[in-house]
Protein backbone atom coordinates (compact mmCIF):
# COMPACT_ATOMS: atom_id res chain seq x y z
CA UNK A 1 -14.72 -4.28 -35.04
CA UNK A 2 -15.41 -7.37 -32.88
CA UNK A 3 -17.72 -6.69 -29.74
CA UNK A 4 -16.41 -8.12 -26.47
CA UNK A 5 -19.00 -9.75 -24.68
CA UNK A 6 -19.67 -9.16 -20.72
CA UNK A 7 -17.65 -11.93 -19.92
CA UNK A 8 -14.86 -11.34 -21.83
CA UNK A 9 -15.17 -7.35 -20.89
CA UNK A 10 -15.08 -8.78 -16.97
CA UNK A 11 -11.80 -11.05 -18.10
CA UNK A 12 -10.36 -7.95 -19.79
CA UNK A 13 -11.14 -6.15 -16.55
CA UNK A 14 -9.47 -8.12 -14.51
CA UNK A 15 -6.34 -9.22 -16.34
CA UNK A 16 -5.82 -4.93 -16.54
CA UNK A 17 -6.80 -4.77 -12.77
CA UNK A 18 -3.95 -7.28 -12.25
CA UNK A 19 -1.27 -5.09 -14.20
CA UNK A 20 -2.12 -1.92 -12.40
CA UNK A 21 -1.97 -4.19 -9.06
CA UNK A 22 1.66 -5.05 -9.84
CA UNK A 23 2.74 -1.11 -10.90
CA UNK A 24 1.10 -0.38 -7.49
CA UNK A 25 3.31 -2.84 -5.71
CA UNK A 26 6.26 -1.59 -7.67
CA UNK A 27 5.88 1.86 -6.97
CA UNK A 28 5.26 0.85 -3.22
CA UNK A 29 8.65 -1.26 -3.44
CA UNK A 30 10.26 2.06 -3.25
CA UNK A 31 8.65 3.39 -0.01
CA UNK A 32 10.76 1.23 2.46
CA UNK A 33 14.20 2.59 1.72
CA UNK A 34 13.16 5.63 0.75
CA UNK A 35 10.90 6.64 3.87
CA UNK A 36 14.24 5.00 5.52
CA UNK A 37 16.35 7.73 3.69
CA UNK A 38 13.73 11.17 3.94
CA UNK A 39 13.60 10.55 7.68
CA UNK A 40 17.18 11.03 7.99
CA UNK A 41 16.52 14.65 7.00
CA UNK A 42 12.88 14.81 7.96
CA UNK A 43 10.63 14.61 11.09
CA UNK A 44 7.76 11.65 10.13
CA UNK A 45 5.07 13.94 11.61
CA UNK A 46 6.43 16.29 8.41
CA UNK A 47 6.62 13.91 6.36
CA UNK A 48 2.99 12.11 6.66
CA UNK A 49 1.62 15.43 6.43
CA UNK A 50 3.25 17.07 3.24
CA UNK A 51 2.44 13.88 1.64
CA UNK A 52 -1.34 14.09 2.15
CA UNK A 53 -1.41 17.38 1.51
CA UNK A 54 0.11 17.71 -1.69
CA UNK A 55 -1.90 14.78 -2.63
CA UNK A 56 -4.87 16.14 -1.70
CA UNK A 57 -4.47 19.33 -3.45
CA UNK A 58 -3.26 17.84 -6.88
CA UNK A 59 -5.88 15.19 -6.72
CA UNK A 60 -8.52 18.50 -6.28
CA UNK A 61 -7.07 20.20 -9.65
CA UNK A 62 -7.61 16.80 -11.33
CA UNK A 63 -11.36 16.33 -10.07
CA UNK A 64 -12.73 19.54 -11.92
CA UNK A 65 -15.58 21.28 -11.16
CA UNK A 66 -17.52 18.71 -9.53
CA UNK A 67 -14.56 18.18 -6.76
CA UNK A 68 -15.10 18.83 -3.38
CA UNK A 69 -12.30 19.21 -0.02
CA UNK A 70 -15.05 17.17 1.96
CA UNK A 71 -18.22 15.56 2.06
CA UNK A 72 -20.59 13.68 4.22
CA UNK A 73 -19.79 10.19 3.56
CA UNK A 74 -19.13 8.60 6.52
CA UNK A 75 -16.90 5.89 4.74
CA UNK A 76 -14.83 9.11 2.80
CA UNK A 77 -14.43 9.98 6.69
CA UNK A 78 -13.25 6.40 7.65
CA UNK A 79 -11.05 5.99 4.79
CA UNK A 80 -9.44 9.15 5.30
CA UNK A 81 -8.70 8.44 9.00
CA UNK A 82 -7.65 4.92 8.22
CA UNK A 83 -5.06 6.61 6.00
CA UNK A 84 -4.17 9.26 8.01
CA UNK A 85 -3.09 6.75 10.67
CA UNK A 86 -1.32 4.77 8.51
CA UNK A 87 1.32 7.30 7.38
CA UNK A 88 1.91 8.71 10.92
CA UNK A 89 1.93 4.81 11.87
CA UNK A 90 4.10 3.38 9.53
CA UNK A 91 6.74 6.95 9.43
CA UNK A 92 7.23 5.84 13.39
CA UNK A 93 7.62 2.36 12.80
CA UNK A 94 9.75 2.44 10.32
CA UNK A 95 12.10 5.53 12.43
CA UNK A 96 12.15 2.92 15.10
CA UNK A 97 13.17 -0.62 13.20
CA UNK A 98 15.39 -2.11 10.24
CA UNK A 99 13.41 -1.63 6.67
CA UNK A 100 14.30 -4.91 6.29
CA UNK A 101 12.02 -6.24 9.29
CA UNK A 102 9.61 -3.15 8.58
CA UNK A 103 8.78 -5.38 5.10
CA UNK A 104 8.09 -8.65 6.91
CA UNK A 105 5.77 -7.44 9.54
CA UNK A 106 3.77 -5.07 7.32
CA UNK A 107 2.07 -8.20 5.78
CA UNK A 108 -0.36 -8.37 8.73
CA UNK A 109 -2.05 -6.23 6.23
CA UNK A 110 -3.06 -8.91 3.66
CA UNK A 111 -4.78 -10.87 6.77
CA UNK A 112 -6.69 -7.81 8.26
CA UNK A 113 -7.77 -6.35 4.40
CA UNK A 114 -9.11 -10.29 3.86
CA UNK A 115 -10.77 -10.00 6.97
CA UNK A 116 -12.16 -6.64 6.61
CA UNK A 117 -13.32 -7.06 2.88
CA UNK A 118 -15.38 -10.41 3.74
CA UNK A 119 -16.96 -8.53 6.91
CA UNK A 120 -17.60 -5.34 5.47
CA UNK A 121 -18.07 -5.91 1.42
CA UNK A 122 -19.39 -9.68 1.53
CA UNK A 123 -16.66 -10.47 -0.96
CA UNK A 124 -16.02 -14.22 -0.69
CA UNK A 125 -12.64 -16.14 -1.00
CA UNK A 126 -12.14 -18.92 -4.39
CA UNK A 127 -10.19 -22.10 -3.85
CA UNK A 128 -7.64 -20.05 -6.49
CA UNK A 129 -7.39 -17.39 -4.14
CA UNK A 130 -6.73 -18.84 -1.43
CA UNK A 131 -4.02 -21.49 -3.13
CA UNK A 132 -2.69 -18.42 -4.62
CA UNK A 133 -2.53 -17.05 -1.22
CA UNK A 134 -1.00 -19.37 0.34
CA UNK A 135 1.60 -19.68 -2.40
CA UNK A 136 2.04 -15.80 -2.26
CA UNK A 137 2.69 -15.54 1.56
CA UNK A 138 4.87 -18.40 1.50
CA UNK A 139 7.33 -16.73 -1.13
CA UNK A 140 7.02 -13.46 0.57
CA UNK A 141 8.34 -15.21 3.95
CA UNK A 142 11.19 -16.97 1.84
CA UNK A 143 12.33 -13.26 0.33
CA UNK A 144 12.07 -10.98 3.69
CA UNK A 145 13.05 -13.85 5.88
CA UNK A 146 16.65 -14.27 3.79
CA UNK A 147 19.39 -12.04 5.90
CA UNK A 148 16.91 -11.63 8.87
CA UNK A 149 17.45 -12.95 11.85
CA UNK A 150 15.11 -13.95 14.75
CA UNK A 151 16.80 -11.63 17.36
CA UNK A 152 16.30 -8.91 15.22
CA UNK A 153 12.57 -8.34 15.35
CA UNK A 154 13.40 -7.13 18.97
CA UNK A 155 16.74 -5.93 18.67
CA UNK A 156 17.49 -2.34 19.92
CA UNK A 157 13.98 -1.80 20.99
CA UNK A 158 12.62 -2.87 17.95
CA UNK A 159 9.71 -4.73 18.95
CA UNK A 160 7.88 -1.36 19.66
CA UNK A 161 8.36 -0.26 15.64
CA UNK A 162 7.40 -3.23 14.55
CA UNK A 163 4.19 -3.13 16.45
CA UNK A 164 3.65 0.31 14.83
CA UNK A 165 4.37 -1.07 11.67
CA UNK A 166 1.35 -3.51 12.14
CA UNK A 167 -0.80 -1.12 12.93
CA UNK A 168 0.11 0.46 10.10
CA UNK A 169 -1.06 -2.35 7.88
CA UNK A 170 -4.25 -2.96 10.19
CA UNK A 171 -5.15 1.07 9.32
CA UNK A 172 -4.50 1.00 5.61
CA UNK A 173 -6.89 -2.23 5.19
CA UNK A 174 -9.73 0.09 7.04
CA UNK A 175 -8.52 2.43 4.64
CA UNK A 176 -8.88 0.44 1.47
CA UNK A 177 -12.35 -1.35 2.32
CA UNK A 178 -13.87 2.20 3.30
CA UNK A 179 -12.38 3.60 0.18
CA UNK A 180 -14.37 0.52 -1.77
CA UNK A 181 -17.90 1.23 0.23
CA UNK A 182 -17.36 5.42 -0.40
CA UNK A 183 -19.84 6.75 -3.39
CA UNK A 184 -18.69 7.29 -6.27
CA UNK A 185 -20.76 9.42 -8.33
CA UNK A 186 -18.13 11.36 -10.50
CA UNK A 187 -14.57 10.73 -11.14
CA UNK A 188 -11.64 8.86 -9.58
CA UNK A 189 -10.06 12.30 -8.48
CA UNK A 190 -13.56 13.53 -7.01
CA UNK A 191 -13.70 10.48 -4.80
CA UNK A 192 -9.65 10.31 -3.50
CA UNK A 193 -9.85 14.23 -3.10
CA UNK A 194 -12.23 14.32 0.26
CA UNK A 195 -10.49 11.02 1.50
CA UNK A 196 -6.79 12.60 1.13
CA UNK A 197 -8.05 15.99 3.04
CA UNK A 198 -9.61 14.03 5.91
CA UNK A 199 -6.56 12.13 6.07
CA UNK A 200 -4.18 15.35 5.93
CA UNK A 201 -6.53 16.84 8.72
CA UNK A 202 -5.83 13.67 10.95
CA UNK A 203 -2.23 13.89 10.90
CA UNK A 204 -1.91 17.86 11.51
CA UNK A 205 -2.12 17.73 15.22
CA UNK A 206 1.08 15.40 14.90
CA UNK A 207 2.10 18.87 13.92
CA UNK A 208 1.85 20.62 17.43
CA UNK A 209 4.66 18.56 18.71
CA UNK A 210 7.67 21.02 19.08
CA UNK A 211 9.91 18.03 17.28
CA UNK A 212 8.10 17.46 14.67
CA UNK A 213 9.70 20.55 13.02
CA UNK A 214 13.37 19.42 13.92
CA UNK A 215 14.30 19.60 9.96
CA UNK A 216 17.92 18.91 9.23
CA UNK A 217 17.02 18.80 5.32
CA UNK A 218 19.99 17.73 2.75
CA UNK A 219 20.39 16.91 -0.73
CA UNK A 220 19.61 12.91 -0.84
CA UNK A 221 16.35 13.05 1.93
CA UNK A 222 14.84 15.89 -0.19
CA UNK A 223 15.20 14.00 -3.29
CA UNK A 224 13.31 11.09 -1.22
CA UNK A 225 11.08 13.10 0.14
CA UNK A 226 9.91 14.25 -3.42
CA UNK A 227 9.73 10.59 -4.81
CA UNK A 228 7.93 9.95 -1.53
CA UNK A 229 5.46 12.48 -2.44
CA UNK A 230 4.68 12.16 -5.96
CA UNK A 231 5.27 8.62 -7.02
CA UNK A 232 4.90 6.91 -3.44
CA UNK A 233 1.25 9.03 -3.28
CA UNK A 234 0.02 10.52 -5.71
CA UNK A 235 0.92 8.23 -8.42
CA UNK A 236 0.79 4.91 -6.86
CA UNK A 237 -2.60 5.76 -5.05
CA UNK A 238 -4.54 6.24 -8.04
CA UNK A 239 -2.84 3.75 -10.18
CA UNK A 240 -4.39 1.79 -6.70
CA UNK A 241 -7.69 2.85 -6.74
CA UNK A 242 -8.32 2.58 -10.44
CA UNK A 243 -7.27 -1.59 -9.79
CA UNK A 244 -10.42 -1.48 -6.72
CA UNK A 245 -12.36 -0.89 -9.32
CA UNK A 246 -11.52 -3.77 -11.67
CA UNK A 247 -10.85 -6.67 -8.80
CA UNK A 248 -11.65 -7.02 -5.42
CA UNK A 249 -9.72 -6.15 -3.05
CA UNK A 250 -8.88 -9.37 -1.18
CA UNK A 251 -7.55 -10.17 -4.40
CA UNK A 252 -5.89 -6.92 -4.63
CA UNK A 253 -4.31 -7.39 -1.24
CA UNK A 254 -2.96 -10.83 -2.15
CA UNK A 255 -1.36 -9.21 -5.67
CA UNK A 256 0.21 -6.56 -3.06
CA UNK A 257 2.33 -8.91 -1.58
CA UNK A 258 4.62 -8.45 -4.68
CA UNK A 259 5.93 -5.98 -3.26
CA UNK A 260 8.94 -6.94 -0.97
CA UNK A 261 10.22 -8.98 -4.60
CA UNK A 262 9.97 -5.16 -6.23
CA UNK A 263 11.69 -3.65 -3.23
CA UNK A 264 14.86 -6.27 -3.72
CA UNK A 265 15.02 -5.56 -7.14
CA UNK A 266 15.16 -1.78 -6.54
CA UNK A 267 17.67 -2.35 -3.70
CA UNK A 268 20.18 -4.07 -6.46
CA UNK A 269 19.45 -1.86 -9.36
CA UNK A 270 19.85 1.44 -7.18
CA UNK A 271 21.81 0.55 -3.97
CA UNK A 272 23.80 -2.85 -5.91
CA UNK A 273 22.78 -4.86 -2.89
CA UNK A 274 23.11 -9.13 -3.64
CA UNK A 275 20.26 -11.08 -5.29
CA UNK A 276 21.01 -14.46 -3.44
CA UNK A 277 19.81 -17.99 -4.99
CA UNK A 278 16.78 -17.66 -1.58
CA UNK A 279 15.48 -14.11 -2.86
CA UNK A 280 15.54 -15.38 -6.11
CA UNK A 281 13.53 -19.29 -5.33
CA UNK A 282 11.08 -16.91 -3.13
CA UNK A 283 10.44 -14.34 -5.78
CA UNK A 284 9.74 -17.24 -8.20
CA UNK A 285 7.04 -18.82 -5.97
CA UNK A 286 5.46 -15.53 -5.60
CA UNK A 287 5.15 -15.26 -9.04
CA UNK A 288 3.27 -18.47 -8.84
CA UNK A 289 1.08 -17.70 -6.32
CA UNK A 290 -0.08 -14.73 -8.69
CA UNK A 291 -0.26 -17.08 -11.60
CA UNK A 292 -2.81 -18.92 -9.69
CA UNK A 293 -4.88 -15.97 -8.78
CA UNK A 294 -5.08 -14.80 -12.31
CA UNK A 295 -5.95 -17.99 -13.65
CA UNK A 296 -9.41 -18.17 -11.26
CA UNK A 297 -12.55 -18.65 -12.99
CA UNK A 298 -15.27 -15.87 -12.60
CA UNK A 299 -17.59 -18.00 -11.22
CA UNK A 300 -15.41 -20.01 -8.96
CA UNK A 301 -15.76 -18.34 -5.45
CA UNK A 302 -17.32 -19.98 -2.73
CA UNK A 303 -18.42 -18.46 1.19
């Protein structure tokens, strides 16, 4: 049997970082349209909540003994608060604008997780990764910009989801870097367990609110809601969290931005929406932009 040696473990490692990356992304393709569709039968105070919840208490059975609700990390704390402000964040945003638009804007993430990652982890950005970047950001604009236009990122008081929507992405990058600095002495599950109770404890007050429990229900947004919870959580969260702990996460973020190309493809497999010759070019150069990323040599970053 032929022994791999560290270098070609840390390749290894990072070419299988890169494929859980992209399942992430695919699984988060979904959450647009179907948030769009559970809030048509569901409150997004409800919705945020459940979702933690559940997460949290599957994620517990999968720790085993050595899981725990809580501890006293203060970066379990921060991540869980990060998170917990993303879902209530993003569940308003998206109530309030087009899905559509909700895609575009919610790239202010890659930026602020960049940002956050050099500050706070002392990662460093490669020439590859920032190429790659580039490349990647350009596509992305290409496939949410085709169909969308300029009025409507304040159409119909949209301009106040959007903002939500950033914020959104702003609070899930404090989320991810916190998750990254949080200890890690036992398993995956022991370490997402604490951060998905704090976050389910920062979005029950949302709770108190007398609509928040306005529930019309209905066959479609339960079905939604369900893929919401287990795929668009529990699933694509650790699949997530497994890849922070093969790459780094400005990496990560940039790999991410794959995810408005999986969201079209889900929109004309399930709802038969066009692919148009622009969706197509831009999901092409965002497929280059990854290329370049996962060609970067180990050694190649600089400050």
């Amino acid at each position: 049997m032929k022994t791999l040696t560290p270098l070609s473990q840390q390749i290894a490692g990072k070419r299988k970082g890169i494929l859980l990356a992209l399942m992430a992304a695919a699984l988060w393709g979904l959450t647009p349209v179907a948030t769009k569709m559970a809030l048509e039968g569901f409150t997004p105070e409800f919705i945020g909540f459940v979702r933690l919840a559940v997460a949290a208490a599957l994620f517990r059975a999968a720790a085993g003994r050595g899981g725990q609700w809580f501890n006293g990390d203060p970066w379990i704390w921060l991540a869980g608060a990060g998170l917990g402000a993303d879902f209530l964040l993003y569940n308003y945003g998206v109530q309030k604008t087009a899905a559509n638009v909700a895609g575009l804007v919610i790239n202010i993430e890659l930026i602020s997780t960049i940002v956050l990652a050099m500050y706070i982890l002392g990662e460093r950005l490669s020439r590859h990764r920032l190429l790659g970047g580039g490349i990647t950001i350009i596509g992305v604009l290409i496939v949410t910009l085709d169909g969308l236009k300029l009025s409507d990122l304040a159409e119909g008081g949209r301009t106040l989801g959007n903002i939500l929507v950033m914020l959104a992405g702003v609070a899930w990058s404090v989320f991810a870097v916190a998750q990254r600095r949080a200890k890690s002495n036992g398993n995956l599950f022991q370490r997402l367990t604490p951060i998905f109770s704090v976050a389910a404890v920062i979005s029950a007050p949302a709770l108190l609110r007398r609509e928040a429990w306005a529930i019309g229900g209905g066959v479609q947004p339960a079905v939604m809601f369900v893929i919401l919870t287990v795929f668009g959580t529990n699933v694509v969260y650790w699949i997530y969290a497994r890849a922070q702990e093969l790459i780094e996460v400005s990496a990560l973020s940039i790999l991410l931005c794959t995810i408005p190309v999986f969201a079209v493809l889900f929109a004309y497999i399930l709802l038969r929406e066009p692919l148009t010759p622009q969706l197509l070019i831009g999901g092409a150069v965002i497929v280059a932009g990854i290329a370049v990323i996962a060609t970067e040599q180990q050694k190649s970053l600089i400050p």
